[in-house]
Protein backbone atom coordinates (compact mmCIF):
# COMPACT_ATOMS: atom_id res chain seq x y z
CA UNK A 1 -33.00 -64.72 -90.84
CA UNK A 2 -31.76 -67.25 -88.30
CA UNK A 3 -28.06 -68.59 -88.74
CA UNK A 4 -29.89 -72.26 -88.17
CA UNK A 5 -32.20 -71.25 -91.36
CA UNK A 6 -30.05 -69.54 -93.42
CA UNK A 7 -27.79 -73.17 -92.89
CA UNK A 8 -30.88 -75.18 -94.30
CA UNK A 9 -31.70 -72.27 -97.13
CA UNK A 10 -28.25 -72.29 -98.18
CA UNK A 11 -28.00 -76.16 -98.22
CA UNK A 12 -31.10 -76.79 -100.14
CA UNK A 13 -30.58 -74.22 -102.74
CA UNK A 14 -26.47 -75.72 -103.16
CA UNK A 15 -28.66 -79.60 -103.11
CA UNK A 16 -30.80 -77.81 -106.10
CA UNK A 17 -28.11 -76.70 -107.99
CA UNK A 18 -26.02 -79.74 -107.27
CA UNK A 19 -28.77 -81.74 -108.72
CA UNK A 20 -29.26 -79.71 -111.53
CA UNK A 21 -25.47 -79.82 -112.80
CA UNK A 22 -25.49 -83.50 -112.28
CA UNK A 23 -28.71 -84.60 -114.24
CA UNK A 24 -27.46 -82.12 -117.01
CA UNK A 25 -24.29 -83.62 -117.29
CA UNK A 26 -25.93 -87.25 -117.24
CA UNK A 27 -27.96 -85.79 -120.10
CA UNK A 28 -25.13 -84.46 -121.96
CA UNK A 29 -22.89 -87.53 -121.30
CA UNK A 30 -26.31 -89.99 -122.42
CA UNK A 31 -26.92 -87.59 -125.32
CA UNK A 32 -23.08 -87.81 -126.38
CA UNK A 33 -23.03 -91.53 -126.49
CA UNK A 34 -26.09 -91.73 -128.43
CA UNK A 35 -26.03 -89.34 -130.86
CA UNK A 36 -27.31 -90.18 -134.79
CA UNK A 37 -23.87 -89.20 -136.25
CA UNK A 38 -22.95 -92.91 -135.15
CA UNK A 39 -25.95 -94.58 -135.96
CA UNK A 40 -25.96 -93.35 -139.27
CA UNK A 41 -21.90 -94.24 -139.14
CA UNK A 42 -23.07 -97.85 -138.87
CA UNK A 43 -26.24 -97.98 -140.99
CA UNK A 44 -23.72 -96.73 -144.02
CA UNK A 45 -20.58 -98.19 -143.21
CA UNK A 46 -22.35 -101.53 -141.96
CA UNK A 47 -25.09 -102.68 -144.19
CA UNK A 48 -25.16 -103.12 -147.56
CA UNK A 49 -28.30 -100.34 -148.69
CA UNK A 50 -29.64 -100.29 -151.72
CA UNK A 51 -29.57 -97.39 -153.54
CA UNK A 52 -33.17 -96.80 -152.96
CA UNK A 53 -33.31 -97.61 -149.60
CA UNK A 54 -30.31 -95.23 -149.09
CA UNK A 55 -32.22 -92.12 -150.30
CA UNK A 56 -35.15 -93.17 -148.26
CA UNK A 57 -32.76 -93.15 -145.22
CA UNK A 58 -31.13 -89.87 -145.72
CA UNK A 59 -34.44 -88.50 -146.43
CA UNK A 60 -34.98 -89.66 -143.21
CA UNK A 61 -32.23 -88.86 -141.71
CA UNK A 62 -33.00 -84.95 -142.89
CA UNK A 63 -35.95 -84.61 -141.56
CA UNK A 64 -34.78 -86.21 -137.85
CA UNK A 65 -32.01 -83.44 -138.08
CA UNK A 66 -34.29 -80.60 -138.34
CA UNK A 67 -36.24 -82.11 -135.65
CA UNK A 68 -33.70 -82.88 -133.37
CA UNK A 69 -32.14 -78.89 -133.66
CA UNK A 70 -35.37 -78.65 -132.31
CA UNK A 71 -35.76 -80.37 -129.22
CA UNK A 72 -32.33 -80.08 -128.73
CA UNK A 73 -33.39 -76.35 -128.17
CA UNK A 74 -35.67 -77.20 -125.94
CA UNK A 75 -33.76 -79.06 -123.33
CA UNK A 76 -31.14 -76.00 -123.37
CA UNK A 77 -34.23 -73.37 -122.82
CA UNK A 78 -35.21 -75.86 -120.28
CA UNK A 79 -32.12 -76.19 -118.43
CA UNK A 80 -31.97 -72.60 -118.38
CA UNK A 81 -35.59 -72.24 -117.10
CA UNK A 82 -34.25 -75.10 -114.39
CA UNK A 83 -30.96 -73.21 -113.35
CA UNK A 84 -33.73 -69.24 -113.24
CA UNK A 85 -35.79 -70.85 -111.22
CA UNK A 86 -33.07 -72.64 -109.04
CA UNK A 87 -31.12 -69.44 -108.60
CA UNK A 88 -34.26 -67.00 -108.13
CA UNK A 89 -36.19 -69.05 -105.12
CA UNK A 90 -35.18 -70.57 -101.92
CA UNK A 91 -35.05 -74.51 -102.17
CA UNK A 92 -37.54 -76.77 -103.74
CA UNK A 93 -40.58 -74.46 -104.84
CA UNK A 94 -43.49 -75.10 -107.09
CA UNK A 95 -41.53 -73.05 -110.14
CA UNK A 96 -38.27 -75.13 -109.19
CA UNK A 97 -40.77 -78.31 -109.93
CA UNK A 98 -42.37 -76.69 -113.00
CA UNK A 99 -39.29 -75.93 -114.39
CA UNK A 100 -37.69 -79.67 -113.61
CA UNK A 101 -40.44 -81.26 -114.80
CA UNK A 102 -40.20 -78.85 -118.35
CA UNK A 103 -36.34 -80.15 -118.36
CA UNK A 104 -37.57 -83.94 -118.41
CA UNK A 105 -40.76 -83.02 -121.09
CA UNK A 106 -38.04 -82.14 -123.10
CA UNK A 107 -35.52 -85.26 -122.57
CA UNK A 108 -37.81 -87.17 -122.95
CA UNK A 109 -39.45 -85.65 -126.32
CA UNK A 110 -35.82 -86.34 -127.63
CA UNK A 111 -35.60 -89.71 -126.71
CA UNK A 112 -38.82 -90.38 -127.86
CA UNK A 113 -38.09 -88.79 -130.87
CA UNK A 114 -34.52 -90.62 -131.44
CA UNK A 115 -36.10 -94.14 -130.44
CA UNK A 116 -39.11 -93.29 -133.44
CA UNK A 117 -36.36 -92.12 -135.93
CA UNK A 118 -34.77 -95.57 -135.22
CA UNK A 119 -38.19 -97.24 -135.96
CA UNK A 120 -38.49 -95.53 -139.26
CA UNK A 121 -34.93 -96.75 -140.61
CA UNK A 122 -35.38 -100.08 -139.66
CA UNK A 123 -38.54 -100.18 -141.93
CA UNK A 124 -36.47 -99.70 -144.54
CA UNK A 125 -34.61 -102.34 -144.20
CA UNK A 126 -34.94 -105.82 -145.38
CA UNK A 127 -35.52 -108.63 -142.65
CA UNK A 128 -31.33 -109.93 -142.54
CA UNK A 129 -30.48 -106.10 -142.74
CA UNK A 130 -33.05 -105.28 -140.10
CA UNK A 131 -31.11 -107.91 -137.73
CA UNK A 132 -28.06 -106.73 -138.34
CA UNK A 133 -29.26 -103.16 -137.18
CA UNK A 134 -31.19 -104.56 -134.38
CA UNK A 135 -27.97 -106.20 -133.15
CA UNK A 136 -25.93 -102.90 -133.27
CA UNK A 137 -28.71 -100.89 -131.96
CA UNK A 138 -28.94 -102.88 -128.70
CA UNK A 139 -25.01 -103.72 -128.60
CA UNK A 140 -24.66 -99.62 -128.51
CA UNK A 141 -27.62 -99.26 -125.81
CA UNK A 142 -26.25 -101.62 -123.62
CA UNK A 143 -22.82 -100.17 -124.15
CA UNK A 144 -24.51 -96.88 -122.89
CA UNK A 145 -25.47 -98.89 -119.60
CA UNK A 146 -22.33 -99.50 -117.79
């Protein structure tokens, strides 16, 4: 091989992994500042439930665990697939893609997932509750965004 194309080999598989590390840690970092855990913090701590309502959200809030283990495992098999396929080729080749483009089914499966979880607490909620949530949902989203 060339010294001119080993250069480019070398600097496209360092780009790869470089990109990699970074969208995982945006993921992680994203993730972190959205988890449930706080969510639920505020839907308990926050607004006055009902008892009723509050066994309907934990019941909820059960469920979106199990689920979220789940695709939680997902995005780490994914990432994995992404750093295999990133380590075994040289540059951007059609597994690198495939296995990219798994890593983002999966982020976005959870976030999809988190934003339909969401959904289903604020139906339990009565319309002055259902602001209050609203307001802390977006405050905490746009909180995210800076």
């Amino acid at each position: 091989m060339s010294p001119s194309l080993r250069s480019l080999v070398v600097t496209a598989v360092v780009a790869a992994l470089a990109s990699g590390l970074a969208t995982w840690a945006s993921v992680s970092w994203i993730h972190r500042d959205r988890t449930p855990p706080s969510l639920h913090a505020m839907i308990h701590d926050q607004i006055a439930l009902t008892p009723e309502q509050d066994r309907r959200i934990e019941t909820l809030e059960a469920a979106f665990a199990q689920d979220r283990d789940r695709l939680e495992g997902e995005l780490r098999t994914a990432n994995r697939e992404m750093v295999a396929a990133i380590s075994a080729n040289q540059g951007d080749t059609p597994e690198v893609q495939t296995a990219v483009d798994h890593f983002h089914d999966a982020m976005g499966d959870l976030q999809k997932a988190t934003l339909g979880h969401v959904f289903e607490m604020r139906a339990e909620l009565t319309p002055e509750q259902a602001r209050a949530f609203d307001a802390a949902v977006i405050e905490s989203l746009q909180a995210g965004s800076d």
